[in-house]
C-alpha atoms as a PDB file:
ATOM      1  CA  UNK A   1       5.237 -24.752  14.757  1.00  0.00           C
ATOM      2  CA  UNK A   2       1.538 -24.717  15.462  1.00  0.00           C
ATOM      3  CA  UNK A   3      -0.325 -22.708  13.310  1.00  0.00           C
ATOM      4  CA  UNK A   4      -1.649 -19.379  15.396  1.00  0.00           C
ATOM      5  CA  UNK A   5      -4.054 -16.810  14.709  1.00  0.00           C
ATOM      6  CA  UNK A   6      -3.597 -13.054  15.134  1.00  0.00           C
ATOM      7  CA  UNK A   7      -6.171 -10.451  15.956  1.00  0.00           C
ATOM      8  CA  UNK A   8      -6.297  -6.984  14.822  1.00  0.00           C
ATOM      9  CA  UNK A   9      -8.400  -5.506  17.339  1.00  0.00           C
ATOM     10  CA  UNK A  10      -9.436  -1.978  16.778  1.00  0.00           C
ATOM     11  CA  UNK A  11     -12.161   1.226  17.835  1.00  0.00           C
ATOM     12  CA  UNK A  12     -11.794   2.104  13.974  1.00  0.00           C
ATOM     13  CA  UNK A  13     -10.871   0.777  11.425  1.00  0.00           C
ATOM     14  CA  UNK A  14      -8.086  -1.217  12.408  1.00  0.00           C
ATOM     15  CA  UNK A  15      -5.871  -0.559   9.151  1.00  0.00           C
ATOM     16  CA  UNK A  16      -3.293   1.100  11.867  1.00  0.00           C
ATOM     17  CA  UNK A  17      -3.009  -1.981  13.452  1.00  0.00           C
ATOM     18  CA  UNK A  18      -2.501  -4.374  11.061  1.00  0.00           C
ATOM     19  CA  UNK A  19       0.112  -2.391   8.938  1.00  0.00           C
ATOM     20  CA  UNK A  20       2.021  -2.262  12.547  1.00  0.00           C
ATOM     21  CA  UNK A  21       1.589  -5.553  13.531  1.00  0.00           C
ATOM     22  CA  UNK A  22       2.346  -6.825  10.113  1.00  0.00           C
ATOM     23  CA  UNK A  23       5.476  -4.892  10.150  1.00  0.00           C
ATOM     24  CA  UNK A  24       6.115  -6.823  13.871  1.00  0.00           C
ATOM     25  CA  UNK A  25       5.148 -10.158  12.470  1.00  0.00           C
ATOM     26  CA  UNK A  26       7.197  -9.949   8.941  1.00  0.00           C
ATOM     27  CA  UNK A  27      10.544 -10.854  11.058  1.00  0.00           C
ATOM     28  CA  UNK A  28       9.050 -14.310  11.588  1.00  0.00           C
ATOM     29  CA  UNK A  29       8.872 -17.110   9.970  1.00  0.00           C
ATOM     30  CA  UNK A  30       5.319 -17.538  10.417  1.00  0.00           C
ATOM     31  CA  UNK A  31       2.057 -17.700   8.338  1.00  0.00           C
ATOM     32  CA  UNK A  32      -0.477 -16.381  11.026  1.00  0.00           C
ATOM     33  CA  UNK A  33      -4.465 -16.264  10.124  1.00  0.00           C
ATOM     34  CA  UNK A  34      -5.391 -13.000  10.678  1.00  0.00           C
ATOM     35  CA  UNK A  35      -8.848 -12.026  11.505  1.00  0.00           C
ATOM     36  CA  UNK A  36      -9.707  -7.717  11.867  1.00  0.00           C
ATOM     37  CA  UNK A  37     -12.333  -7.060  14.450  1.00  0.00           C
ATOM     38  CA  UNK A  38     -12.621  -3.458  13.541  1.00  0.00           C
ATOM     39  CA  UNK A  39     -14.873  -0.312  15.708  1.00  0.00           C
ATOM     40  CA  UNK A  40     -14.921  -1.951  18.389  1.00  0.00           C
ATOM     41  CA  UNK A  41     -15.657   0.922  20.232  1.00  0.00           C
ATOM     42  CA  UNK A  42     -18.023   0.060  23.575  1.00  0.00           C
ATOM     43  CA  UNK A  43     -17.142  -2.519  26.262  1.00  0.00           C
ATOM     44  CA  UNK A  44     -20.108  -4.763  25.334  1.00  0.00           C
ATOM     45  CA  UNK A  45     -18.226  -4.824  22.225  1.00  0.00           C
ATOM     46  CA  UNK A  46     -15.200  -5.230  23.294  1.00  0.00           C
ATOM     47  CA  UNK A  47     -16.567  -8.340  25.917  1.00  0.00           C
ATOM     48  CA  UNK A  48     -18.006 -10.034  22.199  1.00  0.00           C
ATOM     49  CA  UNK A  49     -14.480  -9.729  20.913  1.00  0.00           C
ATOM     50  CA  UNK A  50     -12.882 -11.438  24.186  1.00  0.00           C
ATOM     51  CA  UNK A  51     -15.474 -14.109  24.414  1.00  0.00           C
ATOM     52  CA  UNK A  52     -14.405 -14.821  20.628  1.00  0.00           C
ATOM     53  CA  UNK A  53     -10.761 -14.968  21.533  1.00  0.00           C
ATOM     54  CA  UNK A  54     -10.899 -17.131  24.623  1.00  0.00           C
ATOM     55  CA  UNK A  55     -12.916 -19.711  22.466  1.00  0.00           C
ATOM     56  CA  UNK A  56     -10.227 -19.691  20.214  1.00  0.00           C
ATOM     57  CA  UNK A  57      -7.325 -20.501  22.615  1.00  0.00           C
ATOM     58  CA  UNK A  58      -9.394 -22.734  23.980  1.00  0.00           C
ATOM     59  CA  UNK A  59     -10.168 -24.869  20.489  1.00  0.00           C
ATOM     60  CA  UNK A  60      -6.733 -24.187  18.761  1.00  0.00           C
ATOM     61  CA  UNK A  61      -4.480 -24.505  22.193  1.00  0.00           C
ATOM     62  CA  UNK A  62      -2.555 -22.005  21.912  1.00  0.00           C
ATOM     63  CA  UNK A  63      -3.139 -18.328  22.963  1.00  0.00           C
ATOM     64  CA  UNK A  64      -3.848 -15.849  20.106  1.00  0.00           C
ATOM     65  CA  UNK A  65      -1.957 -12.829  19.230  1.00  0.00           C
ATOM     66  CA  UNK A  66      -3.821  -9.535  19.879  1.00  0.00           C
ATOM     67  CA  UNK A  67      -2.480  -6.058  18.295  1.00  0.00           C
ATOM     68  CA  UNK A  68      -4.647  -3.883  19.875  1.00  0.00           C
ATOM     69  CA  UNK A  69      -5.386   0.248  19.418  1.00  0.00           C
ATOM     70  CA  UNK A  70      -7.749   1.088  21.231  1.00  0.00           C
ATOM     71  CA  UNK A  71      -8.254   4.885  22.762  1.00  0.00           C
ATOM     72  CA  UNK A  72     -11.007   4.190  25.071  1.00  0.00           C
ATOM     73  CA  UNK A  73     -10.090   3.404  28.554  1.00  0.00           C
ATOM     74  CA  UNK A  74     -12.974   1.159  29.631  1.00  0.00           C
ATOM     75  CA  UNK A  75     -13.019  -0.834  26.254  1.00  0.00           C
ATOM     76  CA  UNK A  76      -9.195  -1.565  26.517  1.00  0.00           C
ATOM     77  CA  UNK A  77      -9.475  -2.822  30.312  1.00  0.00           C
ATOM     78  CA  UNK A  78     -12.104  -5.405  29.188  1.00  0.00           C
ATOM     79  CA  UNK A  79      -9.555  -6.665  26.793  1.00  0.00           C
ATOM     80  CA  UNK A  80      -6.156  -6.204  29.338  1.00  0.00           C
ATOM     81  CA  UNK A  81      -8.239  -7.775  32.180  1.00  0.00           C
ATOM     82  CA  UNK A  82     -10.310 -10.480  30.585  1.00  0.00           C
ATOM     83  CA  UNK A  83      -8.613 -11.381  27.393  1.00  0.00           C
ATOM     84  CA  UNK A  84      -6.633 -15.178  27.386  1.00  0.00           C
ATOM     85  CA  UNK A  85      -4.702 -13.756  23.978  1.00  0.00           C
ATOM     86  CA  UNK A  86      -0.920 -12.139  24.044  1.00  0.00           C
ATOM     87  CA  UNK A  87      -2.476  -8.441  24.133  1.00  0.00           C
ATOM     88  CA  UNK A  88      -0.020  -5.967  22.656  1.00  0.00           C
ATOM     89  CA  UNK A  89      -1.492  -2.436  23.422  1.00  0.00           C
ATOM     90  CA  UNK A  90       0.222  -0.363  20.797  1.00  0.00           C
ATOM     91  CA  UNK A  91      -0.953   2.771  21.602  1.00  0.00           C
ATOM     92  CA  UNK A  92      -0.181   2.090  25.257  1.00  0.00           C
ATOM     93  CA  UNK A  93       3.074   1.360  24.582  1.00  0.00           C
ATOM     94  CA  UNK A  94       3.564   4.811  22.317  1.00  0.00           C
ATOM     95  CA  UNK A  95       0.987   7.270  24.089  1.00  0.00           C
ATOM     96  CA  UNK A  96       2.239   7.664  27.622  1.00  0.00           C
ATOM     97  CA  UNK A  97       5.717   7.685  26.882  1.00  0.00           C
ATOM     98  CA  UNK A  98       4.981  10.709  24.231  1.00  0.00           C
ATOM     99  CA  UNK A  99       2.363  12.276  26.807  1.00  0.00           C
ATOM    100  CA  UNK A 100       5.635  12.858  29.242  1.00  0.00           C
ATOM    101  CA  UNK A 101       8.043  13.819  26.364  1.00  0.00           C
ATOM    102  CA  UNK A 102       5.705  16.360  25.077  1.00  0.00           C
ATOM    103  CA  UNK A 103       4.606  17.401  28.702  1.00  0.00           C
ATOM    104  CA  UNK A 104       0.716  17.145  27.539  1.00  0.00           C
ATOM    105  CA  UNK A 105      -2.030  14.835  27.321  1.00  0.00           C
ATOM    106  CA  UNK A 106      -3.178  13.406  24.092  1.00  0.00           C
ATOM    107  CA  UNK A 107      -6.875  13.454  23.059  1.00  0.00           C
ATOM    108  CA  UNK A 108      -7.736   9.984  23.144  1.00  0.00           C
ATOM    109  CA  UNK A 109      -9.811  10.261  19.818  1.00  0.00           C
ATOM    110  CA  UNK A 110     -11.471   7.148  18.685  1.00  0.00           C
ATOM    111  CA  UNK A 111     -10.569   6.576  15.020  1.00  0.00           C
ATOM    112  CA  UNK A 112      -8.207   8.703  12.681  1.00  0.00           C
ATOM    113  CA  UNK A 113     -10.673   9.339  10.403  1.00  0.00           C
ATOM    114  CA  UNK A 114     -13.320  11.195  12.635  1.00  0.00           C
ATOM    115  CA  UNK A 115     -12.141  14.611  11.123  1.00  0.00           C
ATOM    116  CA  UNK A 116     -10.940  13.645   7.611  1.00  0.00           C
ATOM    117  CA  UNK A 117     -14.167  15.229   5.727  1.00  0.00           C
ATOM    118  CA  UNK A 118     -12.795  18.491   6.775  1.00  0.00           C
ATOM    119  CA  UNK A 119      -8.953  17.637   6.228  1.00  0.00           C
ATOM    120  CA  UNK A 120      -7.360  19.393   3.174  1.00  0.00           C
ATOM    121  CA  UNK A 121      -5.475  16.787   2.974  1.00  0.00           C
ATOM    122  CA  UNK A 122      -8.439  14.248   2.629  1.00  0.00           C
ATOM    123  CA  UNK A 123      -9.764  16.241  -0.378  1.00  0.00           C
ATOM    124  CA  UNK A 124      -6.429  16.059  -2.354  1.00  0.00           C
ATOM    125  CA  UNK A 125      -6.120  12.511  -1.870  1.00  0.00           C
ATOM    126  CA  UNK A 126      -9.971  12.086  -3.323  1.00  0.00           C
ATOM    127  CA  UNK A 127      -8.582  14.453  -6.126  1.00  0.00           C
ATOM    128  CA  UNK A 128      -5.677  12.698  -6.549  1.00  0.00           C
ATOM    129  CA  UNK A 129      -7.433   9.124  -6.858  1.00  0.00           C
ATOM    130  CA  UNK A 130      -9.849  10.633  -9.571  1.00  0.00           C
ATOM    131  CA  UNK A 131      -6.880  11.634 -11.430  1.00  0.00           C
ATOM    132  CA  UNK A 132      -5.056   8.282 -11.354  1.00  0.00           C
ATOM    133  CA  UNK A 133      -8.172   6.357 -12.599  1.00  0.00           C
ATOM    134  CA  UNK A 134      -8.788   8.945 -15.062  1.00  0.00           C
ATOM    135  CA  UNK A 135      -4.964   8.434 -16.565  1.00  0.00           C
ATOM    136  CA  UNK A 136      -5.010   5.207 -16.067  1.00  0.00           C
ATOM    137  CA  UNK A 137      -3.158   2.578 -18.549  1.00  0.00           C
ATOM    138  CA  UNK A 138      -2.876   6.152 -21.003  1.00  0.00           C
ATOM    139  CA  UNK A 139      -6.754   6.334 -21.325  1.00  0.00           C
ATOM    140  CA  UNK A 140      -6.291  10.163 -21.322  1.00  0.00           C
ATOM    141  CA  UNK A 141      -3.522  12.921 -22.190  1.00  0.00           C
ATOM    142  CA  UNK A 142      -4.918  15.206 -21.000  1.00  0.00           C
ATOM    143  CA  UNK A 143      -3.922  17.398 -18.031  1.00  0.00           C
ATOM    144  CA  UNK A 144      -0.289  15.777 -17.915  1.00  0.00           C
ATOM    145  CA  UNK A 145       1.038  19.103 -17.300  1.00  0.00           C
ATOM    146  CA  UNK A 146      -0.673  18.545 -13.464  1.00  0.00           C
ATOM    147  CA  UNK A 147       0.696  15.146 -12.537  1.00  0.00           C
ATOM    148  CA  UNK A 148       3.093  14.638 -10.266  1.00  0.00           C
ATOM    149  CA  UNK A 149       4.639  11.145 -12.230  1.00  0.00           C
ATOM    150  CA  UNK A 150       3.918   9.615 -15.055  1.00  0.00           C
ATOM    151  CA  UNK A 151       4.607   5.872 -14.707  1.00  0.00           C
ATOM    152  CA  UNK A 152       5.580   4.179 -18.243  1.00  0.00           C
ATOM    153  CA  UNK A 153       6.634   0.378 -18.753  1.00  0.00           C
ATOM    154  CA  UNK A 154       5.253  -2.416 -20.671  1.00  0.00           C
ATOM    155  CA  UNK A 155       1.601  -3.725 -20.028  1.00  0.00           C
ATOM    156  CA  UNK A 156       1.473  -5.812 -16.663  1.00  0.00           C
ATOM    157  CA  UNK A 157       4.694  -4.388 -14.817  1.00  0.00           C
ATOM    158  CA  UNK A 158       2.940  -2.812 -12.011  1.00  0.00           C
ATOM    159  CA  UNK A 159       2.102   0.539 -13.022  1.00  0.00           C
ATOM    160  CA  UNK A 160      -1.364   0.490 -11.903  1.00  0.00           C
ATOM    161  CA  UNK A 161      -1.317  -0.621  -8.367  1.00  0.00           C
ATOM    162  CA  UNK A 162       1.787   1.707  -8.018  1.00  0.00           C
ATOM    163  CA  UNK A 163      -0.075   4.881  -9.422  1.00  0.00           C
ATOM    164  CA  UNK A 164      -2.994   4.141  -6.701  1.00  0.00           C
ATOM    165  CA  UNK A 165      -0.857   3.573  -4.001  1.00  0.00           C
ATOM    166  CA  UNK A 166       0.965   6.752  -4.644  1.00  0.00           C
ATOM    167  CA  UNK A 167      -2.841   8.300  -4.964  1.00  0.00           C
ATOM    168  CA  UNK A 168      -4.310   6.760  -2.262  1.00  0.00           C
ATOM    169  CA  UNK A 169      -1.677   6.989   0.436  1.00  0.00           C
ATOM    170  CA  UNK A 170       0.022  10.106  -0.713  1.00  0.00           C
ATOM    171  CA  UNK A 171      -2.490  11.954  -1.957  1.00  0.00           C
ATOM    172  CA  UNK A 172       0.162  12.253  -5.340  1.00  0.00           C
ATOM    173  CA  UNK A 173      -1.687  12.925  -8.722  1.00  0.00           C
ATOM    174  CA  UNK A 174       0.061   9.464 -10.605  1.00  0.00           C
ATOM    175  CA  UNK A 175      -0.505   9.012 -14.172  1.00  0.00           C
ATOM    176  CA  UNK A 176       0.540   6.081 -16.198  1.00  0.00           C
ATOM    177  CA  UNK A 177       1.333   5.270 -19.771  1.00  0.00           C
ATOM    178  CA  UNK A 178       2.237   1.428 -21.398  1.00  0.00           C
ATOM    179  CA  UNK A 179       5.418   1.635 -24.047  1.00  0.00           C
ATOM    180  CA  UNK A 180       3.549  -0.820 -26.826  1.00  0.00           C
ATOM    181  CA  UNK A 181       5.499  -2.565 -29.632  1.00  0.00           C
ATOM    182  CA  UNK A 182       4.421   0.696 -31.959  1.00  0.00           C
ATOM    183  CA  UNK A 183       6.901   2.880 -29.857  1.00  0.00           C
ATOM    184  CA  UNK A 184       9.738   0.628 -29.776  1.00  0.00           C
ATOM    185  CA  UNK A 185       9.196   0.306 -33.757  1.00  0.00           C
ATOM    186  CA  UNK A 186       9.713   4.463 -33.412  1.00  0.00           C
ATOM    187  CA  UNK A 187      12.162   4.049 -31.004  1.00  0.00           C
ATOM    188  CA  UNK A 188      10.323   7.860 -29.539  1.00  0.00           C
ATOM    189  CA  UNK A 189       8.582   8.054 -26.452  1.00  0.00           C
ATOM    190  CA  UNK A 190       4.549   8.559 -26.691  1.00  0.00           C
ATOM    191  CA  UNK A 191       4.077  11.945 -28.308  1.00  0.00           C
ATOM    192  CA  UNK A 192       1.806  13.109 -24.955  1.00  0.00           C
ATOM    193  CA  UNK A 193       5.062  12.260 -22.689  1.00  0.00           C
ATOM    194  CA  UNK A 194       7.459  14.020 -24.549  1.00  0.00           C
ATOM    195  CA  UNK A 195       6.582  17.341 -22.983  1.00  0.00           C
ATOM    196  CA  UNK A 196       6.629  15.656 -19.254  1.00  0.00           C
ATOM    197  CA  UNK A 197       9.697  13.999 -19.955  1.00  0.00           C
ATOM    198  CA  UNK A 198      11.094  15.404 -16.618  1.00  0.00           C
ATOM    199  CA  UNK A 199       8.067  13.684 -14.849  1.00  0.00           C
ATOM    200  CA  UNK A 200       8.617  10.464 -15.861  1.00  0.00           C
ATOM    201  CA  UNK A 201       9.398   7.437 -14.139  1.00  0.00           C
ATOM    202  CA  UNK A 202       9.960   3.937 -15.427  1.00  0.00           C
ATOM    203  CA  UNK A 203       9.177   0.579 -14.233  1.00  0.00           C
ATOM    204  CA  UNK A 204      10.772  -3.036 -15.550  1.00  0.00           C
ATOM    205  CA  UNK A 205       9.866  -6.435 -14.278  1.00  0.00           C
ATOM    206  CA  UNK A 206      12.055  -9.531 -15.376  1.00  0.00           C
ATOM    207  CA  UNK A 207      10.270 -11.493 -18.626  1.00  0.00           C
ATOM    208  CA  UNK A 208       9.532 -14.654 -17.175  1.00  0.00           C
ATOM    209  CA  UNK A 209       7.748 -13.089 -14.356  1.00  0.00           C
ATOM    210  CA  UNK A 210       6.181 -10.874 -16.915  1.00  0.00           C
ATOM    211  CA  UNK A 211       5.474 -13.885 -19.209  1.00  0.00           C
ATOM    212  CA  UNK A 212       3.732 -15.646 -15.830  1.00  0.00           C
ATOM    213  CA  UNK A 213       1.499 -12.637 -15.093  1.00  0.00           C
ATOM    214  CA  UNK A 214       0.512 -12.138 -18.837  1.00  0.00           C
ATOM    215  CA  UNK A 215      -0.282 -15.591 -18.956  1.00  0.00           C
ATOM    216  CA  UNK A 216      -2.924 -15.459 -16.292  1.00  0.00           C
ATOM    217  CA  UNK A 217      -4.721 -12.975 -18.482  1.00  0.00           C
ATOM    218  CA  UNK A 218      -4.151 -14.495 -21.968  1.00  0.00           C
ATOM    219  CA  UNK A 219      -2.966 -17.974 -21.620  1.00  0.00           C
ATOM    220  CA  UNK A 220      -0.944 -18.918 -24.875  1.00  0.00           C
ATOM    221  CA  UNK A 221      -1.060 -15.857 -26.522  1.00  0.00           C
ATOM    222  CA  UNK A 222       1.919 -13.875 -28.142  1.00  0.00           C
ATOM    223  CA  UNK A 223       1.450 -11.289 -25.801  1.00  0.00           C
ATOM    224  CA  UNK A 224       2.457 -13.790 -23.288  1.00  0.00           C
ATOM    225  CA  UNK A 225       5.027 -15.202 -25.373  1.00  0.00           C
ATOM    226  CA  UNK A 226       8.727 -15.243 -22.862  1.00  0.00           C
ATOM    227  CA  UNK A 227      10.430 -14.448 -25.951  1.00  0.00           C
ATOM    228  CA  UNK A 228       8.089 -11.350 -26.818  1.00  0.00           C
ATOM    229  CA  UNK A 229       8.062 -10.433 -23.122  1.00  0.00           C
ATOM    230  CA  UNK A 230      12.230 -10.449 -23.556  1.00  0.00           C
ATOM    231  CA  UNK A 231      11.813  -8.400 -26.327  1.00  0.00           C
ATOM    232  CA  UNK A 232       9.688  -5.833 -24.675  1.00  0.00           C
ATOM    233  CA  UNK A 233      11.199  -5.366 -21.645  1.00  0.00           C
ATOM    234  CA  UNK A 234      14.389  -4.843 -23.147  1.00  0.00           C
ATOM    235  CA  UNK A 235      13.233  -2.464 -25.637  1.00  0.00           C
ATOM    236  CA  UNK A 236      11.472  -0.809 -23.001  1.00  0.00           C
ATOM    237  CA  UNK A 237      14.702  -0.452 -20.705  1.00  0.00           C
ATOM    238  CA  UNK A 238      16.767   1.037 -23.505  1.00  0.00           C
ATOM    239  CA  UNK A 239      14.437   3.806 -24.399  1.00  0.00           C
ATOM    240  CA  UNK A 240      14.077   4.967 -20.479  1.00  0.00           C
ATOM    241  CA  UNK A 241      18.111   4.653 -20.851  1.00  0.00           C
ATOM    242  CA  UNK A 242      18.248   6.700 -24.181  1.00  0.00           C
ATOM    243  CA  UNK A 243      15.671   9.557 -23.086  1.00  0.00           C
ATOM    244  CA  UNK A 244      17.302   9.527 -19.157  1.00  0.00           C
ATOM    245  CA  UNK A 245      13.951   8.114 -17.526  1.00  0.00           C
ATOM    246  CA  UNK A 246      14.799   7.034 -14.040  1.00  0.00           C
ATOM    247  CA  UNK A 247      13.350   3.221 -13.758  1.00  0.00           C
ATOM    248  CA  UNK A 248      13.752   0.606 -11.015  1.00  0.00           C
ATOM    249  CA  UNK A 249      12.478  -3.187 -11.467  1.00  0.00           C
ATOM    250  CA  UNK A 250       9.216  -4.270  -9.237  1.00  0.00           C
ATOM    251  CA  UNK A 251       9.801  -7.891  -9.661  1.00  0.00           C
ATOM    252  CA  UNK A 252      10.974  -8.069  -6.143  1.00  0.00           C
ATOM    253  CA  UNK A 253      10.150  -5.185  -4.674  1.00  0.00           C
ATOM    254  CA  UNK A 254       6.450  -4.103  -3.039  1.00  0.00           C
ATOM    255  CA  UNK A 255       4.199  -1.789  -3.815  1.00  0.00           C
ATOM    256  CA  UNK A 256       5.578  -0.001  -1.091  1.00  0.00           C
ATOM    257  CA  UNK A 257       9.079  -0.062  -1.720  1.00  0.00           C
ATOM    258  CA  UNK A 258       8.553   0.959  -5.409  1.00  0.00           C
ATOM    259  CA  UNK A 259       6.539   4.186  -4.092  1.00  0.00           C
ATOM    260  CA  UNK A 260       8.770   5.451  -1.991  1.00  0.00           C
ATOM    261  CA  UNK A 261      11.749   5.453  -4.631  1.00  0.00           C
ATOM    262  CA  UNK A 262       9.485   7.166  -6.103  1.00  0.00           C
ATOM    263  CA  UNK A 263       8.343  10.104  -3.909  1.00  0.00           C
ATOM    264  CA  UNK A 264      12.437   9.866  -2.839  1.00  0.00           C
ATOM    265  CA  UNK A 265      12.837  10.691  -6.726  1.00  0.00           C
ATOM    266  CA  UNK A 266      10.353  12.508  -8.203  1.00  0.00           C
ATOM    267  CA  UNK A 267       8.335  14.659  -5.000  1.00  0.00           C
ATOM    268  CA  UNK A 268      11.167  14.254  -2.147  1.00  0.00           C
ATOM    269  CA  UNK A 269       8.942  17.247  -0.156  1.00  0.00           C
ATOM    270  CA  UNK A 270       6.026  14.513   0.066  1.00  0.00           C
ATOM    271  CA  UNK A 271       8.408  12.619   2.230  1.00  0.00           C
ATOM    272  CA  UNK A 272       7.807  15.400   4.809  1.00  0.00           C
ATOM    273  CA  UNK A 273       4.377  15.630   6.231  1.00  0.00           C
END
């Protein structure tokens, strides 16, 4: 198959459109290029975009994909009436349907964060960010006693991405803590977990994958070392078994996926929004 390009088309910041239409174009086989054309929020705009996109199909031929949200009525006719690209108008396809269920019109506001600096919401997620970087890779104890998890696994597993994630998308205040050598020596927990116990929550990644990543960082080293990364990881997975530390491998499983089990686990209510 010809190799096609994809177009996130959007009057913000088009982060709504490509998590849809990446969730669309993850039950193909394909390897799309994907190119964001973000606040695109006037029809002289929106005409720049087209002219862009018709070039394309012309030069690559074959018509591009086009996952559009855009509010504004004038800017999405330029791009339903003049565009050569498959347009998919996702809000088109969701608002009017919703407009007739509810029995009301919507807004039509142009970008979901227009509001956010007075959103509640907004502020906790800032808060909860700070915290996360603050408590991150067991820089600080303190203030444990106000996170909502505390991710522990070896060095490298994933804790880090996962405890920003949960921060930046959930707005949940995600410490995490490495298990080194020195506590599986102990065979104890971290002293500063062992009052949090209950807010724990354990990731484990398979040692050769863990070997691979550690590798990248310090090629050769023991650290890196397969056998050392065995010995970790199962260390690691017999103390969460001994001190009843739910845990959950990310070697194939997303950032996503890992969160979620998490929230399911740990904050179920944040599930509910």
């Amino acid at each position: 198959m010809t190799a096609r390009t994809v177009y996130f088309v959007s009057d913000g910041t088009g982060i709504t459109a490509e998590t849809f239409g990446n969730s669309i174009l993850a039950q193909f086989s394909i390897k799309p290029r994907h190119v964001r054309r973000p606040f695109i929020d006037t029809a002289e705009k929106a005409q720049a975009v087209v002219a862009e996109i018709n070039e394309l199909a012309v030069r690559e031929g074959e018509r591009p994909i086009v996952f559009a949200t855009l509010v504004d009525r004038d800017v999405l006719k330029v791009v339903r009436e003049q565009c050569q690209g498959r347009v998919m108008d996702m809000f088109g396809t969701f608002i009017e349907p919703l407009e007739d269920e509810f029995g009301i019109k919507s807004n039509h506001r142009v970008g979901r964060f227009s509001d956010v600096a007075q959103s509640q919401e907004y502020h906790d997620r800032i808060e909860a960010i700070n915290f996360s970087l603050a408590h991150d890779d067991g820089q600080s104890s303190k203030n444990l006693d106000t996170a909502d998890v505390i991710l522990v696994g070896v060095s490298r597993c994933g804790k880090t991405p996962t405890s920003l994630y949960l921060a930046m998308q959930h707005g949940i205040k995600a410490a995490n803590y490495p298990l080194i050598p020195e506590d599986f020596e102990r065979r104890k927990l971290p002293a500063p977990l062992l009052p949090h116990k209950r807010k724990c929550f354990g990731l484990t990644i398979d040692p050769e994958r863990l070997s691979s990543i550690r590798n990248e960082r310090r090629p050769g080293s023991k650290y890196a070392d397969v056998l050392n990364c065995r010995y970790e990881v199962n260390e690691a997975e017999g103390m969460m078994k001994r001190e009843g530390i739910s845990w959950l491998s990310s070697t194939h499983k997303s950032i996503e996926e890992i969160a979620t089990t998490i929230l399911r686990d740990i904050r179920p209510d944040r599930l509910i929004y």
